[in-house]
N, C-alpha and C. Protein backbone atom coordinates (compact mmCIF):
# COMPACT_ATOMS: atom_id res chain seq x y z
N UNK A 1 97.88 59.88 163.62
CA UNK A 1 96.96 60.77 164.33
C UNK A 1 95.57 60.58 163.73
N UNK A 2 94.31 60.56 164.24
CA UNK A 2 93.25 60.24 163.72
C UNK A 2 92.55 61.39 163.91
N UNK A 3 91.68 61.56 162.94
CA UNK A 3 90.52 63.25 163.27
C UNK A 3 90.24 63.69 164.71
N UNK A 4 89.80 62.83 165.64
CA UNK A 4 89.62 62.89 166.84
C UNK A 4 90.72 63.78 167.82
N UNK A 5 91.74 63.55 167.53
CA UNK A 5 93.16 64.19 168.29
C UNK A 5 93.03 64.89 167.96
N UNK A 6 92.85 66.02 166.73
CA UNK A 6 92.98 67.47 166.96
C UNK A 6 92.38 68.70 167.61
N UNK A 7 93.09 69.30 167.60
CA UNK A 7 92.85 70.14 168.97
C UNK A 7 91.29 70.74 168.78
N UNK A 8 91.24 70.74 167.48
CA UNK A 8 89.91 71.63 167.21
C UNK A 8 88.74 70.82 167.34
N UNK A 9 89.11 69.33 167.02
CA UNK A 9 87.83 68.37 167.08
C UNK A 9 87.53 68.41 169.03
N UNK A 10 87.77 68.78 169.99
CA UNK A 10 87.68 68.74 170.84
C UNK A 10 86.69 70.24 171.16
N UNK A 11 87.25 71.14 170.89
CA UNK A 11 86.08 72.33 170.53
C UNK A 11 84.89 71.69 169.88
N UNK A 12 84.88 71.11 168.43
CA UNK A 12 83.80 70.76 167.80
C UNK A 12 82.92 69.90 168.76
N UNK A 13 83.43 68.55 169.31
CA UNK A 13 82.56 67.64 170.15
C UNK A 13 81.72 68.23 171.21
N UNK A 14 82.46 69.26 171.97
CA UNK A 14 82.10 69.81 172.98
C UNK A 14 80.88 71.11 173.04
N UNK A 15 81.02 71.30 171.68
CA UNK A 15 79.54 72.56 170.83
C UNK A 15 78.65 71.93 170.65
N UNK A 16 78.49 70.74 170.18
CA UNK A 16 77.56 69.82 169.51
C UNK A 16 76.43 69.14 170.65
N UNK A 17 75.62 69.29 170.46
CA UNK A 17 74.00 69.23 171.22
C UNK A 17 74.46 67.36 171.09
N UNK A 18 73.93 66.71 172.32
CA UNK A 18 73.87 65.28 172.45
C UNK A 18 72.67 64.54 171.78
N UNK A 19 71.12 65.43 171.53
CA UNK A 19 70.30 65.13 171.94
C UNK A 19 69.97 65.30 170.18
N UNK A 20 69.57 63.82 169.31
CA UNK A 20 69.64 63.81 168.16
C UNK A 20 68.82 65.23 167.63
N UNK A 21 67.59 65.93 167.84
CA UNK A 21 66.88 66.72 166.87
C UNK A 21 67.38 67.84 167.29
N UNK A 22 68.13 68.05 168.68
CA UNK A 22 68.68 69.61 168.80
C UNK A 22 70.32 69.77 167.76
N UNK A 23 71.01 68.33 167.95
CA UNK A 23 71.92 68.07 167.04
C UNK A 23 71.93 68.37 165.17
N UNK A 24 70.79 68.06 165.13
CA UNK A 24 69.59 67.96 163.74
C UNK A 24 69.97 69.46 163.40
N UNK A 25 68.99 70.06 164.30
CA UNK A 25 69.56 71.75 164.05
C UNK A 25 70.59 72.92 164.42
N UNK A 26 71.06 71.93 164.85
CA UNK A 26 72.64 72.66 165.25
C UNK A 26 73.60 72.48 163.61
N UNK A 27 73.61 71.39 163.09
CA UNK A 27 74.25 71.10 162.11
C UNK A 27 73.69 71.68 160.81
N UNK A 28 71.99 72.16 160.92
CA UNK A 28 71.72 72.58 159.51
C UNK A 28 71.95 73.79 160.14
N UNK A 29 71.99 74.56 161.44
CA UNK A 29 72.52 76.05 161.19
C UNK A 29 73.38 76.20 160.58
N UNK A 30 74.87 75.67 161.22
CA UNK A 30 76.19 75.05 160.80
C UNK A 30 76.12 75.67 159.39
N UNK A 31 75.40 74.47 158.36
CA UNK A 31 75.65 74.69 157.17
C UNK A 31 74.84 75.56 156.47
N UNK A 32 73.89 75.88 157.31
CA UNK A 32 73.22 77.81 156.28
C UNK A 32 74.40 78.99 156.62
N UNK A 33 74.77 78.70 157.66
CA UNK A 33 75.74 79.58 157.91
C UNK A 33 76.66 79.71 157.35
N UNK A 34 77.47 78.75 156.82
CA UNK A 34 78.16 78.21 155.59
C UNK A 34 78.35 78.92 154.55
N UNK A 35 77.00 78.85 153.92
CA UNK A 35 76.42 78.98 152.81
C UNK A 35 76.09 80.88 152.84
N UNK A 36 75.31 81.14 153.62
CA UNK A 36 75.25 82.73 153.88
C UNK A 36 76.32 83.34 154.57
N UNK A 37 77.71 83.01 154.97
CA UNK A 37 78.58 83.81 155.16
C UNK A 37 79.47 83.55 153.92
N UNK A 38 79.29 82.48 152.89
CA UNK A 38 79.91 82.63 151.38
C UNK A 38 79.28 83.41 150.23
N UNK A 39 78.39 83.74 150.67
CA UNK A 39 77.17 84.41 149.78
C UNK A 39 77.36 85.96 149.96
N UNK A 40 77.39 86.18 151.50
CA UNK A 40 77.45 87.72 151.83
C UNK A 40 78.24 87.89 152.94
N UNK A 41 79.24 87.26 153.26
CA UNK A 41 80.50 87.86 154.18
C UNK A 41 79.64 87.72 155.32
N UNK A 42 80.11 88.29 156.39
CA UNK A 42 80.21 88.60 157.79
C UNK A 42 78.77 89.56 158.39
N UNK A 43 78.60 89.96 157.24
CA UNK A 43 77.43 90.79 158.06
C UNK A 43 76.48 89.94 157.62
N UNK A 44 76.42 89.03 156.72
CA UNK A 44 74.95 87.52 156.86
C UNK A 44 73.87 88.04 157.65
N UNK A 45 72.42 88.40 157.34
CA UNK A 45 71.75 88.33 158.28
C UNK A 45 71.62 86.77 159.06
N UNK A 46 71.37 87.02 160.38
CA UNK A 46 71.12 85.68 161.45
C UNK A 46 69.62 85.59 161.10
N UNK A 47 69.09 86.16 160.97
CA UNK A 47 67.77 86.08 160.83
C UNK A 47 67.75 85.02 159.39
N UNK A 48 68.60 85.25 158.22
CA UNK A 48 68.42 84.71 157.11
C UNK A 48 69.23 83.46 157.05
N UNK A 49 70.06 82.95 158.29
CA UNK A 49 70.64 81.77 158.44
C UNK A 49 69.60 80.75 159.16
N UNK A 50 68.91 81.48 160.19
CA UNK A 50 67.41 80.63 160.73
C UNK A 50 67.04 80.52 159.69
N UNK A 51 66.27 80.93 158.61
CA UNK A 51 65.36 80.89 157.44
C UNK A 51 65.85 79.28 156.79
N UNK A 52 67.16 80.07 156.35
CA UNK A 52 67.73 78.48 155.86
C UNK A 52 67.73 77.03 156.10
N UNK A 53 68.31 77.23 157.71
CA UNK A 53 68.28 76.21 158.26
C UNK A 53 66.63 75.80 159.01
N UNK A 54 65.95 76.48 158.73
CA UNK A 54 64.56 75.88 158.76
C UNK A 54 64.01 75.87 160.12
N UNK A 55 64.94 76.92 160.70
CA UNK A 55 64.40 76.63 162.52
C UNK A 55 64.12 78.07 162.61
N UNK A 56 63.66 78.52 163.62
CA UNK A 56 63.31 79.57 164.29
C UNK A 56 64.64 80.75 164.70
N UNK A 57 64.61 82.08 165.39
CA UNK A 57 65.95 82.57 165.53
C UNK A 57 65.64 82.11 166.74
N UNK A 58 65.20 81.99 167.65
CA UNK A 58 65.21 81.48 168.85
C UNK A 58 66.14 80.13 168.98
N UNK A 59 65.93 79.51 167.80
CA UNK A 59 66.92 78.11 167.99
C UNK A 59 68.17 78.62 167.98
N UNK A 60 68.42 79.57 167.04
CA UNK A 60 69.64 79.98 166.58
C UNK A 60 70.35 80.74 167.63
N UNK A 61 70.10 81.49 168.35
CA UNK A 61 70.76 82.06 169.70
C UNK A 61 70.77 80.59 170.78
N UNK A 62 69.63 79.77 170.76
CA UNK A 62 70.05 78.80 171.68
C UNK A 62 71.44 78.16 171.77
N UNK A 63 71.55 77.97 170.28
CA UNK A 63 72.86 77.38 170.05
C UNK A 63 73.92 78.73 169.90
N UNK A 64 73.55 79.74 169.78
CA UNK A 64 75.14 80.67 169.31
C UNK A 64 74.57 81.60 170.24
N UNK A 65 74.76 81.83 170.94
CA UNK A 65 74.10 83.39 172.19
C UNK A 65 74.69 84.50 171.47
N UNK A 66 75.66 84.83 170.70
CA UNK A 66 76.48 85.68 169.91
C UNK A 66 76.69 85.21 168.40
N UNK A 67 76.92 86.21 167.88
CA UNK A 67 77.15 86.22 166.40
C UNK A 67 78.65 85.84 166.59
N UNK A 68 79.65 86.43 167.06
CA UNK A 68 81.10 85.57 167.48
C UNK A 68 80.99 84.05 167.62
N UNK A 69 80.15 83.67 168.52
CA UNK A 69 80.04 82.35 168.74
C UNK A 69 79.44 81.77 167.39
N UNK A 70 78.69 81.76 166.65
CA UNK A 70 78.41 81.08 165.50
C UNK A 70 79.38 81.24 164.48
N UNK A 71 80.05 82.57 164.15
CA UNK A 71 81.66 82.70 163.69
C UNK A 71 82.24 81.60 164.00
N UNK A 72 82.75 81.39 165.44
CA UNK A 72 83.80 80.35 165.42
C UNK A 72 83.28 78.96 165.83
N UNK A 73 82.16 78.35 165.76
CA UNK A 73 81.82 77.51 165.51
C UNK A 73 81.72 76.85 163.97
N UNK A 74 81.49 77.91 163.24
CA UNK A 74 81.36 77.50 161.66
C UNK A 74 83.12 77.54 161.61
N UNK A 75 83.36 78.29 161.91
CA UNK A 75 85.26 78.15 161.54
C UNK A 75 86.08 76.68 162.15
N UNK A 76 85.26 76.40 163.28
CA UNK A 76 85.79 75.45 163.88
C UNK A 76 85.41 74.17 162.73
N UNK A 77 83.89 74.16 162.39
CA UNK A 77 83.13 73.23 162.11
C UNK A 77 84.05 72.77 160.61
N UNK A 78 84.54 73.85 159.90
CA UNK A 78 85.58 73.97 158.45
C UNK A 78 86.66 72.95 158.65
N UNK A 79 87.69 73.95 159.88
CA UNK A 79 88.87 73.32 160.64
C UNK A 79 88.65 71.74 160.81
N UNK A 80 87.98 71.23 160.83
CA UNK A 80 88.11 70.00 161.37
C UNK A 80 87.19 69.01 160.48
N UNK A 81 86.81 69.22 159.50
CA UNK A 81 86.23 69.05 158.37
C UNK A 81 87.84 68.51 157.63
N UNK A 82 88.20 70.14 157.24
CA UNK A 82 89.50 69.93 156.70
C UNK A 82 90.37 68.50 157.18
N UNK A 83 90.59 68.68 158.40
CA UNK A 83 91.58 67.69 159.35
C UNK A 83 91.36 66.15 158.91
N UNK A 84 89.31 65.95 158.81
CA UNK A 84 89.17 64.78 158.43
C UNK A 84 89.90 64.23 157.16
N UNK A 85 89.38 65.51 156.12
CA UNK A 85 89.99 65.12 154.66
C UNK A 85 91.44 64.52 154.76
N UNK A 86 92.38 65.20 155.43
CA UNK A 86 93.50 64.78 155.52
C UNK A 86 93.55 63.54 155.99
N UNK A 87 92.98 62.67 156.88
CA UNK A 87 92.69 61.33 157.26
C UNK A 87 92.29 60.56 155.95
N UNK A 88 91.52 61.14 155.49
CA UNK A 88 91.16 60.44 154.31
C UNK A 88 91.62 60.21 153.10
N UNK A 89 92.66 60.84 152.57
CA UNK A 89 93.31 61.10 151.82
C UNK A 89 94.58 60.36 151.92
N UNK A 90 95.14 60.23 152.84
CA UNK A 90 96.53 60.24 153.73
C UNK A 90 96.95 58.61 153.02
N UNK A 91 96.67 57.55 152.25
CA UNK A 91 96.62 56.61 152.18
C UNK A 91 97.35 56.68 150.31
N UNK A 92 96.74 57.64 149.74
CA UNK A 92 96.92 58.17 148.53
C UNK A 92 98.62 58.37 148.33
N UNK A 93 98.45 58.08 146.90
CA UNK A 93 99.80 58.91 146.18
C UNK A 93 100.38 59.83 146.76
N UNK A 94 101.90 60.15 147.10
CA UNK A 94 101.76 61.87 148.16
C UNK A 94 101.34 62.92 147.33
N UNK A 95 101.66 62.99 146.49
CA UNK A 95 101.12 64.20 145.01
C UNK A 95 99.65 64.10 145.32
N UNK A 96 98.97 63.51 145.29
CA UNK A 96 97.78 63.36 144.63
C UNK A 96 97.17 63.66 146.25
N UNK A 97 97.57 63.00 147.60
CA UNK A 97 97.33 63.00 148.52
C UNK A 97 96.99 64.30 149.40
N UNK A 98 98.61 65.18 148.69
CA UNK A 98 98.55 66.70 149.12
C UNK A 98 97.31 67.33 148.06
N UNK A 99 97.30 67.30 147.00
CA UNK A 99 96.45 68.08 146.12
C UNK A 99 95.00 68.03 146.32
N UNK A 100 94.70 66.94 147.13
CA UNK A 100 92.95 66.34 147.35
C UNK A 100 92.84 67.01 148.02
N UNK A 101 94.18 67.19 149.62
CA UNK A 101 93.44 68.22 150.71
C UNK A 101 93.94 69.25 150.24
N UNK A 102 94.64 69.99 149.15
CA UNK A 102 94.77 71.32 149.27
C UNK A 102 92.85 71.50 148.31
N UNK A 103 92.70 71.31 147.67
CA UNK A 103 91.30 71.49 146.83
C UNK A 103 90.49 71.19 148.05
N UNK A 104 90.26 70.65 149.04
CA UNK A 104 89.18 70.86 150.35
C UNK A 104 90.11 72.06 151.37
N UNK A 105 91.01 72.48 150.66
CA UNK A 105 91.57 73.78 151.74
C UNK A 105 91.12 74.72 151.22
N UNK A 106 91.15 75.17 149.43
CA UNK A 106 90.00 75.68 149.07
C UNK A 106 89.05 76.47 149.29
N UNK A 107 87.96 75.42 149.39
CA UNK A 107 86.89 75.38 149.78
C UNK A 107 86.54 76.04 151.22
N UNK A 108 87.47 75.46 151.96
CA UNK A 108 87.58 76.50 153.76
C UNK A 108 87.99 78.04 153.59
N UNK A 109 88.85 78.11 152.33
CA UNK A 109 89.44 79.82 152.83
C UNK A 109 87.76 80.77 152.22
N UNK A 110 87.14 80.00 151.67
CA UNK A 110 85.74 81.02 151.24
C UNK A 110 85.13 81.44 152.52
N UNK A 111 85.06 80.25 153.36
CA UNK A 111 84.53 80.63 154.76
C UNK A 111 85.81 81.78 155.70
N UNK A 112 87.11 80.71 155.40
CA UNK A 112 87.77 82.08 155.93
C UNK A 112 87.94 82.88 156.03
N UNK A 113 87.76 83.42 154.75
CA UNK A 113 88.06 84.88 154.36
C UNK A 113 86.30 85.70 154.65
N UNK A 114 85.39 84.75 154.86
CA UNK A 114 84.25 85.77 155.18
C UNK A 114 84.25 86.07 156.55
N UNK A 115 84.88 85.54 157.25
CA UNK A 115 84.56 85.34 158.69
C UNK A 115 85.55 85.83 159.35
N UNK A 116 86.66 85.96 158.81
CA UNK A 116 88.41 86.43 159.71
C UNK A 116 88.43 87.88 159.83
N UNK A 117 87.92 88.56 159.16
CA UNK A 117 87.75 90.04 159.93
C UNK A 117 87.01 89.90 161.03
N UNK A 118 85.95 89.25 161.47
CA UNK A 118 85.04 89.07 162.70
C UNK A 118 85.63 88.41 164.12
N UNK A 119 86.73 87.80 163.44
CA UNK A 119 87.30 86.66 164.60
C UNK A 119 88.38 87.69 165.24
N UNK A 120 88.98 87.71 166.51
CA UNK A 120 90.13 87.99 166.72
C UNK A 120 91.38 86.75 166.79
N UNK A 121 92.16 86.94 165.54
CA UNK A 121 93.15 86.04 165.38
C UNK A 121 94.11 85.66 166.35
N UNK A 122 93.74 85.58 167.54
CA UNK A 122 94.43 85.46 168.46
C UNK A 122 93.71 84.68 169.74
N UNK A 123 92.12 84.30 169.35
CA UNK A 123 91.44 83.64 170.04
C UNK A 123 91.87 81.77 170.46
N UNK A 124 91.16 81.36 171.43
CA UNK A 124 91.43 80.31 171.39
C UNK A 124 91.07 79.33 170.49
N UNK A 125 90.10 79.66 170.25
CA UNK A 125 89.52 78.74 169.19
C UNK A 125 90.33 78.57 167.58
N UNK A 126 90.43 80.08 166.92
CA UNK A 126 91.29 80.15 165.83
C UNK A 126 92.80 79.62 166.03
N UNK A 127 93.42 80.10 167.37
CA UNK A 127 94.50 79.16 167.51
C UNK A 127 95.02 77.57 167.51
N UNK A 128 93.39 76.54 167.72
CA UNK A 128 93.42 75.73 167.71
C UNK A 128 93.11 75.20 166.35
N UNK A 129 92.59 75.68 165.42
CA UNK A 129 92.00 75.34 164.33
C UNK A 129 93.46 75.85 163.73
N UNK A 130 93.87 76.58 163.80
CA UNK A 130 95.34 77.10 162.94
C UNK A 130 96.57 76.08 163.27
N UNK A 131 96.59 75.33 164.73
CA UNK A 131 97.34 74.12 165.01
C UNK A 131 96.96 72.91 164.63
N UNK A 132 95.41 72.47 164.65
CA UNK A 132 95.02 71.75 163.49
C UNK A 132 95.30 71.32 162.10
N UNK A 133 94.90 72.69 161.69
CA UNK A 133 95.37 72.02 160.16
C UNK A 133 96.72 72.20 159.86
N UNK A 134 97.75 72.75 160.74
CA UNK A 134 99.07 72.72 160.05
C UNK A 134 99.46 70.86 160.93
N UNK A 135 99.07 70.31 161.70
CA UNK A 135 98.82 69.02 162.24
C UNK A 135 97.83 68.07 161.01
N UNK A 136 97.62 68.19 160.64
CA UNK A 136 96.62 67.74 159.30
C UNK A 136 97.28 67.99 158.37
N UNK A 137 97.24 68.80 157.41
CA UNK A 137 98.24 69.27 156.48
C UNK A 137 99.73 69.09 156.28
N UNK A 138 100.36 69.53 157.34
CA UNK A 138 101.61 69.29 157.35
C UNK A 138 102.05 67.86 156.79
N UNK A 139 101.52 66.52 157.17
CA UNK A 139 102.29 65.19 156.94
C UNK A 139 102.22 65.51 155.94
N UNK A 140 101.07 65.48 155.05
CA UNK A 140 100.88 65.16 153.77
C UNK A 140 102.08 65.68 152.81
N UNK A 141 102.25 67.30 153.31
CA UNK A 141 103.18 68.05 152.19
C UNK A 141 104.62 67.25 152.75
N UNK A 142 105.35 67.06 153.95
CA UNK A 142 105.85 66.47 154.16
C UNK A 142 106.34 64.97 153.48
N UNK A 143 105.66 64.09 153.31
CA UNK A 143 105.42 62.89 152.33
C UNK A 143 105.39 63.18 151.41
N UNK A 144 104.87 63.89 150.40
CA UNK A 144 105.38 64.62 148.95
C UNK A 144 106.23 64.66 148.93
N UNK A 145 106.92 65.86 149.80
CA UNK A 145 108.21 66.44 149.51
C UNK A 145 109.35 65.39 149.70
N UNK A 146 109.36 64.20 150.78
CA UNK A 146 110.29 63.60 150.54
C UNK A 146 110.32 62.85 149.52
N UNK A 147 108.82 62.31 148.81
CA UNK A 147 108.83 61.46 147.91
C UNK A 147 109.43 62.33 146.55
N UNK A 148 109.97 63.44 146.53
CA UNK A 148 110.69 64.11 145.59
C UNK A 148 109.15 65.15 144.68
N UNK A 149 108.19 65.07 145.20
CA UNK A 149 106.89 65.62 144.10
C UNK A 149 106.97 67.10 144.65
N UNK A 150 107.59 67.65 145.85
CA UNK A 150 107.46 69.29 145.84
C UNK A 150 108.65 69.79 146.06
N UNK A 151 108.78 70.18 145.62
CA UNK A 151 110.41 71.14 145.72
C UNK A 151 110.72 71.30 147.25
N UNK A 152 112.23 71.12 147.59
CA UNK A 152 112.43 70.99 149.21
C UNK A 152 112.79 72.58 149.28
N UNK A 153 112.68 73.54 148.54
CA UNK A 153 113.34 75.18 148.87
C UNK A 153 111.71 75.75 149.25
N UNK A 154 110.72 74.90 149.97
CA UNK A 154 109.58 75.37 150.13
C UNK A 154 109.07 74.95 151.56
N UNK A 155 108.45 75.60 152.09
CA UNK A 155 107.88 74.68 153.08
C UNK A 155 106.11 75.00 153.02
N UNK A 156 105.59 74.06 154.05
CA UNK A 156 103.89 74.12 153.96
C UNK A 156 103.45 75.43 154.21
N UNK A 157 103.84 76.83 155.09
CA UNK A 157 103.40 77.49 155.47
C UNK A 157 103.57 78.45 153.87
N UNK A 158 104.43 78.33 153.32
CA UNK A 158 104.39 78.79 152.35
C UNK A 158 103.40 78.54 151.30
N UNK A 159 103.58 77.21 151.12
CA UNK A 159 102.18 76.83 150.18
C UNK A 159 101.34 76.60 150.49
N UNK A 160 100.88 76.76 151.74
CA UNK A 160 99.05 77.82 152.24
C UNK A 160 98.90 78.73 151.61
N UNK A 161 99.99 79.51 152.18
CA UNK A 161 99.85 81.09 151.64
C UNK A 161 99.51 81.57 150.16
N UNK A 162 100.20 80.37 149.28
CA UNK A 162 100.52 80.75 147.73
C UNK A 162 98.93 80.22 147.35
N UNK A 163 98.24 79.23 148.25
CA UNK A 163 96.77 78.72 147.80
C UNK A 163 96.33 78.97 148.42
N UNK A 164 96.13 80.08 149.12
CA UNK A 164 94.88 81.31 149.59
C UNK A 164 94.88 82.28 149.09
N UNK A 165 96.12 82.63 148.88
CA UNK A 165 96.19 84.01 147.90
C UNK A 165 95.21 83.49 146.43
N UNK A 166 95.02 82.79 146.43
CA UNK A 166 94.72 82.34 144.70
C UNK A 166 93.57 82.46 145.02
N UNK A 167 92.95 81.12 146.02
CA UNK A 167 91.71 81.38 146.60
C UNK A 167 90.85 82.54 147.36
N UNK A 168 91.60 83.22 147.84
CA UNK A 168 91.11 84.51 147.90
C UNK A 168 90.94 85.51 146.90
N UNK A 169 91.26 85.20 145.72
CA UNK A 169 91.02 86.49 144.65
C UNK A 169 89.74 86.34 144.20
N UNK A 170 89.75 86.89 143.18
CA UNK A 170 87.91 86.75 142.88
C UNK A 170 88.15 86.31 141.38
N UNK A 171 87.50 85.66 141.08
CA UNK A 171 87.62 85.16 139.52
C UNK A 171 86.34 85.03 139.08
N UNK A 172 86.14 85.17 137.46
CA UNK A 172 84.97 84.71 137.20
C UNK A 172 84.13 83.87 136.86
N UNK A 173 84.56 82.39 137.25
CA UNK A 173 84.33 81.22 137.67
C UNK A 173 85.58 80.24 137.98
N UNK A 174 84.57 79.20 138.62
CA UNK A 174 85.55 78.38 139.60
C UNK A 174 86.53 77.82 138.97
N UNK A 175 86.33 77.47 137.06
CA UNK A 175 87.23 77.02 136.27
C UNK A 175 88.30 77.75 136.24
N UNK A 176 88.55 78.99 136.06
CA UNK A 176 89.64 79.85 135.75
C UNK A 176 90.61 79.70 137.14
N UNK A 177 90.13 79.37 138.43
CA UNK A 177 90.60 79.88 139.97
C UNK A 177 91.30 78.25 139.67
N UNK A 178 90.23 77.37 139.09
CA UNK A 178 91.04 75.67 139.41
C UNK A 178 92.21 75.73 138.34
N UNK A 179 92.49 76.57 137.31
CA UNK A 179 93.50 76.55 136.18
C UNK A 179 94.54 77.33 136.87
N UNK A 180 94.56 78.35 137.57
CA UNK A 180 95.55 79.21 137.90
C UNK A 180 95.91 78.20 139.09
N UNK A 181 95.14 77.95 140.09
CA UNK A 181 95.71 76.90 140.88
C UNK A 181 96.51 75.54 140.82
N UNK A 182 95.88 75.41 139.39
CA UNK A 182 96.66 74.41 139.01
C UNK A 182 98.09 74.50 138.56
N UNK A 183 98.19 76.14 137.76
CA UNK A 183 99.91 76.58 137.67
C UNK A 183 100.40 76.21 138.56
N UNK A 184 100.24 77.36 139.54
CA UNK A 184 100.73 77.67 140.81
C UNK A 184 101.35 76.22 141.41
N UNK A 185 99.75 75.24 141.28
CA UNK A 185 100.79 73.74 142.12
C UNK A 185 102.01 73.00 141.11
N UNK A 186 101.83 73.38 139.60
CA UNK A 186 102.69 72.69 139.06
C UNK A 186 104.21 73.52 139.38
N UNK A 187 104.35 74.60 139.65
CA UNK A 187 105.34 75.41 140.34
C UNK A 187 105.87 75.38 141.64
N UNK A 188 105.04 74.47 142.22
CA UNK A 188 105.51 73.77 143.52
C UNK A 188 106.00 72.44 143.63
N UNK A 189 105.67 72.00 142.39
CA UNK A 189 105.98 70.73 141.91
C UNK A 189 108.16 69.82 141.92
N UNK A 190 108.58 69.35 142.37
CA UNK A 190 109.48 68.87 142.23
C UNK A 190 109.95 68.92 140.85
N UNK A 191 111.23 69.39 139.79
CA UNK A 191 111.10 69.20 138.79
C UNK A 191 111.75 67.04 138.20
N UNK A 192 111.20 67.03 137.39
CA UNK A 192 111.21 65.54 137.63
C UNK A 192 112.72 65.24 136.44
């Protein structure tokens, strides 16, 4: 399966401005938005995501007419981010293969968790990004697990769960969150 096939990259293509400098600022909203819904959750001023991204708010409603709509565009924009990693990775050790994209899964639940009270989990968009990455994700833990590196009394939906819970707590730096994560995966680990 290549990045392109997932369900969410088809949302993503279809948001995305054709026209290189409206593209330009569609993508640095994208990533102020990013950045100010990891900073301050969901209520982000829009006004302070224009600032960032260096455009006007006028640009910023051009592209998101709603604060929902820039929600699940940045969620989408994560989703399929993620999906790539898994392409990229997929070539790797299965241990090492699963662990690269779980550490870029990470990185997405900061956005998730600022943004999933705002979304209704039942939208189309979150549904597609949630079939995504278990389409992305899934081989990888899959290929581990047969290669004997994760315990078979487990499955993937489980070890999302066990590395969001981690990633969702609050720690007081990223070292302590990458050490406990790192238990946690050696406990998912196949014993050898």
């Amino acid at each position: 399966m290549t990045a392109d096939t997932f369900p969410v990259s088809a949302i993503v293509a279809s948001q995305r401005p054709h026209r290189k400098d409206a593209a330009r600022n569609y993508d640095a909203l994208l990533a102020a938005a990013r950045e100010a819904f990891a900073e301050n959750g969901a209520e982000a001023s829009l006004e302070d995501v224009a600032r960032r991204a260096g455009v006007g708010i006028a640009t910023l409603y051009r592209n998101f007419p709603t604060r929902r709509h820039l929600f699940e565009s940045v969620y989408a924009d994560e989703v399929n981010d993620l999906c790539r990693v898994a392409q990229e990775v997929a070539d790797r050790e299965p241990w090492d293969a699963l662990t690269s994209w779980l550490g870029r899964f990470v990185a997405y639940t900061v956005t998730k968790r600022a943004i999933r009270e705002a979304l209704n989990q039942e939208s189309d968009v979150f549904l597609a990004c949630r079939e995504s990455m278990f389409q992305a994700g899934g081989p990888l833990f899959d290929r581990a697990q047969q290669a004997g590196e994760v315990r078979g009394d487990i499955s993937f939906d489980d070890l999302l769960r066990m590395v969001a819970g981690i990633a969702g707590t609050s720690f007081p730096d990223e070292a302590q969150r990458d050490r406990i994560l790192g238990v946690a995966l050696d406990g998912a680990r196949a014993r050898r």
